[in-house]
Each structure stands twice: as structure tokens, then as C-alpha cells.
Protein backbone atom coordinates (compact mmCIF):
# COMPACT_ATOMS: atom_id res chain seq x y z
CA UNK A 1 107.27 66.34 113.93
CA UNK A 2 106.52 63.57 111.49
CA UNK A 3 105.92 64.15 107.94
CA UNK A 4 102.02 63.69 108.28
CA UNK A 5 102.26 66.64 110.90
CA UNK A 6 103.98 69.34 108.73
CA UNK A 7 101.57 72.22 107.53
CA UNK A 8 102.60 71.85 103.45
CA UNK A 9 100.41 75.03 103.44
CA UNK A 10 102.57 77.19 104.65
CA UNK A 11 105.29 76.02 101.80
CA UNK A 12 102.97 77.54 99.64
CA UNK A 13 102.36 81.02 101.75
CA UNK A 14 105.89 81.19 102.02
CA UNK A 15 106.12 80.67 98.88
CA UNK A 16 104.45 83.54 97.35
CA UNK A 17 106.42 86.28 99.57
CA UNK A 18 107.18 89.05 97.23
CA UNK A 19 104.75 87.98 94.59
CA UNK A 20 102.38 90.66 92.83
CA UNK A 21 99.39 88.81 90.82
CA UNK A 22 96.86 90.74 88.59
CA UNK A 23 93.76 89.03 88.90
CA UNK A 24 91.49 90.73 86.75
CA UNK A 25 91.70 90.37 82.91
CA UNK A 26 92.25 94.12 82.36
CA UNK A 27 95.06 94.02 85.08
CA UNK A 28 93.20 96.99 87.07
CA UNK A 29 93.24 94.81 90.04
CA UNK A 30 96.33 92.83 92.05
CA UNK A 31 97.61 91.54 95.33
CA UNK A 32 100.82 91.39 96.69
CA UNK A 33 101.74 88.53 99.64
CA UNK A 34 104.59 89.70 102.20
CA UNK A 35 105.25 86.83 104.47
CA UNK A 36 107.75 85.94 106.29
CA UNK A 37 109.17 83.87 109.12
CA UNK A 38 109.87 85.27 112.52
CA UNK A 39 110.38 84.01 116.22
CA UNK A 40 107.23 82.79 117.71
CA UNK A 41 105.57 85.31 120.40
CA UNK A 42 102.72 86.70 122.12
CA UNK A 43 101.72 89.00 118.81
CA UNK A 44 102.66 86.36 116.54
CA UNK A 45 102.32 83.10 117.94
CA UNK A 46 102.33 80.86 114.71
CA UNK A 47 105.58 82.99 113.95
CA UNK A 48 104.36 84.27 110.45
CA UNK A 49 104.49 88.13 109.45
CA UNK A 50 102.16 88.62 107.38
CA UNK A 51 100.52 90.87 105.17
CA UNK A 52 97.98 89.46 102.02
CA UNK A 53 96.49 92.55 99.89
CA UNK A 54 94.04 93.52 97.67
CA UNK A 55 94.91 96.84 95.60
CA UNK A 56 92.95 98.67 92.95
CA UNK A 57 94.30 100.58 89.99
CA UNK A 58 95.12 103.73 92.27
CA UNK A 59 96.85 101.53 94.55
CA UNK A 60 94.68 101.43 97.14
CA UNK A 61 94.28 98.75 99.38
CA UNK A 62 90.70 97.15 99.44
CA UNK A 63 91.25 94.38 101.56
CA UNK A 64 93.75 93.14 103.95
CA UNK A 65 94.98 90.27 105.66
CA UNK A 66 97.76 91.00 108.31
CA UNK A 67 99.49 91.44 111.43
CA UNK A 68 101.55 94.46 111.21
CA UNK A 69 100.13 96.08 114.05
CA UNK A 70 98.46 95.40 117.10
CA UNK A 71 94.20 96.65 116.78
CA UNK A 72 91.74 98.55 118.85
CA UNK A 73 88.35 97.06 120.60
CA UNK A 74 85.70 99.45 120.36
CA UNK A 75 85.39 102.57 119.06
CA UNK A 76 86.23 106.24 119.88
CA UNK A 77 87.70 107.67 123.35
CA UNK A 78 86.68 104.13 124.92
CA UNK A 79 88.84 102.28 122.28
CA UNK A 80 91.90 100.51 123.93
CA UNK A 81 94.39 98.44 121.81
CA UNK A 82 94.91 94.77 122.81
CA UNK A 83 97.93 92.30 122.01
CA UNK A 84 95.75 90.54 119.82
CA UNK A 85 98.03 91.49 115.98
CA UNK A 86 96.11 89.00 113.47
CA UNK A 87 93.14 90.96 111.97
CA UNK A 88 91.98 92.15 108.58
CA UNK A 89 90.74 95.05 106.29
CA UNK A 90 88.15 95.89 104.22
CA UNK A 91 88.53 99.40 102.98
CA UNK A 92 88.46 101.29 106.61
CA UNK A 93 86.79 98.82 108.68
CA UNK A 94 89.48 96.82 110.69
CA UNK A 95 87.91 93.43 111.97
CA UNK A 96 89.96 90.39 114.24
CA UNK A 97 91.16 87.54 112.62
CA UNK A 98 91.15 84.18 113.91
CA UNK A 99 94.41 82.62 112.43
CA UNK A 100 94.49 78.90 112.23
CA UNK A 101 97.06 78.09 110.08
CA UNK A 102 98.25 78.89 106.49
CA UNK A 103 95.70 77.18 104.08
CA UNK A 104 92.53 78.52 106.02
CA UNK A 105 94.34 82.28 105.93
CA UNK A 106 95.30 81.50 101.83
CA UNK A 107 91.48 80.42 101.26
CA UNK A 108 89.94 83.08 104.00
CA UNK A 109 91.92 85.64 101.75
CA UNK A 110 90.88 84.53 98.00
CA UNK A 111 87.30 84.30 99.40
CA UNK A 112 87.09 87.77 100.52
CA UNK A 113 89.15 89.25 97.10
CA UNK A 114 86.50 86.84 94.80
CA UNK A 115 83.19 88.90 97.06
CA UNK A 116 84.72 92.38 96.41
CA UNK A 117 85.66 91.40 92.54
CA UNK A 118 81.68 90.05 92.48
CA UNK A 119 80.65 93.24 94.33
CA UNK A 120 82.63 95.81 91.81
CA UNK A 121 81.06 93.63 88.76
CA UNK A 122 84.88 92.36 87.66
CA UNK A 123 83.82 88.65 87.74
């Protein structure tokens, strides 16, 4: 891999493993980035695990970006769980996620935490 290959994104998603940010200006709002490297494989396939949160001031988690866990298609009885792992939350509803690499998850993230901040009249 030449240097015009390399993803410099994920420098900066690796980068901010471990990191809590407020980002409201009364602090009632924050997200915390886990990610870390792992060996490539069929859940995790860009060999990232991952977990990008939203959190209000009771700690709980309004929106989600991760693959922790493998999800469900469907709904109810009928619902089967596939190998597909990258997905994301918005308070209960679990959706897939497409991951493409680590700038486009970074800037899929901020969108979605900027539309709930504009939704709950913080900015």
C-alpha cells in the first residue's frame, strides 16, 4: 500500500478511542468513541470494533453507531439474526449500516448527533 492508498481517516477514529466530548454548551449532552483494532472477519471485515455514542444527561444512549452485536431482519417471531454486525441506533429502533470506511462512519455519525441536537432544540 502506497501512501496515497492509506485511509488517514481512520488515524483520526482511532484516534479518539476512549474520548468523552460534551457537545452542548450546558454539557447535558456527550459522546464517547470506543474503537479499536481487531483481526479482519466475516462480522468485521474492515477489522474495526466499534462503538460511536450519543448520551443524554441520564446517560442514556440516543444514538448509536456500532458493531457489538450481530442484528435481526424483521420483526417479531419471524425475526432471524444475520452475520451482518455494522448497524446503528436511534433510541430503540436498530437500523443496518453500510460501513465504507472511517471518514464516511465519523461524518455519518456527527450528522445524525447534529439532527437529534436540532430536533431537542440544543442547536
Amino acid at each position: 500500500m502506497t501512501g496515497h492508498d492509506r485511509d488517514t481517516s481512520l488515524d483520526t477514529l482511532l484516534d479518539l478511542h476512549g474520548r468523552t466530548l460534551f457537545v452542548d454548551p450546558e454539557g447535558k449532552y456527550w459522546v464517547k468513541f470506543v474503537v479499536i483494532r481487531v483481526e479482519a472477519s466475516e462480522a468485521r471485515p474492515h477489522g474495526l470494533s466499534y462503538s460511536l455514542t450519543l448520551h443524554d444527561d441520564t446517560g442514556e444512549r440516543i444514538v448509536g453507531f456500532d458493531n457489538a452485536h450481530p442484528i435481526s431482519e424483521g420483526s417479531g417471531p419471524s425475526a432471524r439474526r444475520t452475520a451482518r454486525y455494522d448497524h446503528r441506533h436511534r433510541l430503540r429502533t436498530i437500523r443496518p449500516y453500510d460501513y465504507s470506511d472511517a471518514g464516511t462512519l465519523l461524518e455519518d455519525f456527527w450528522k445524525e448527533v447534529d439532527a437529534v441536537l436540532r430536533e431537542r432544540g440544543v442547536i
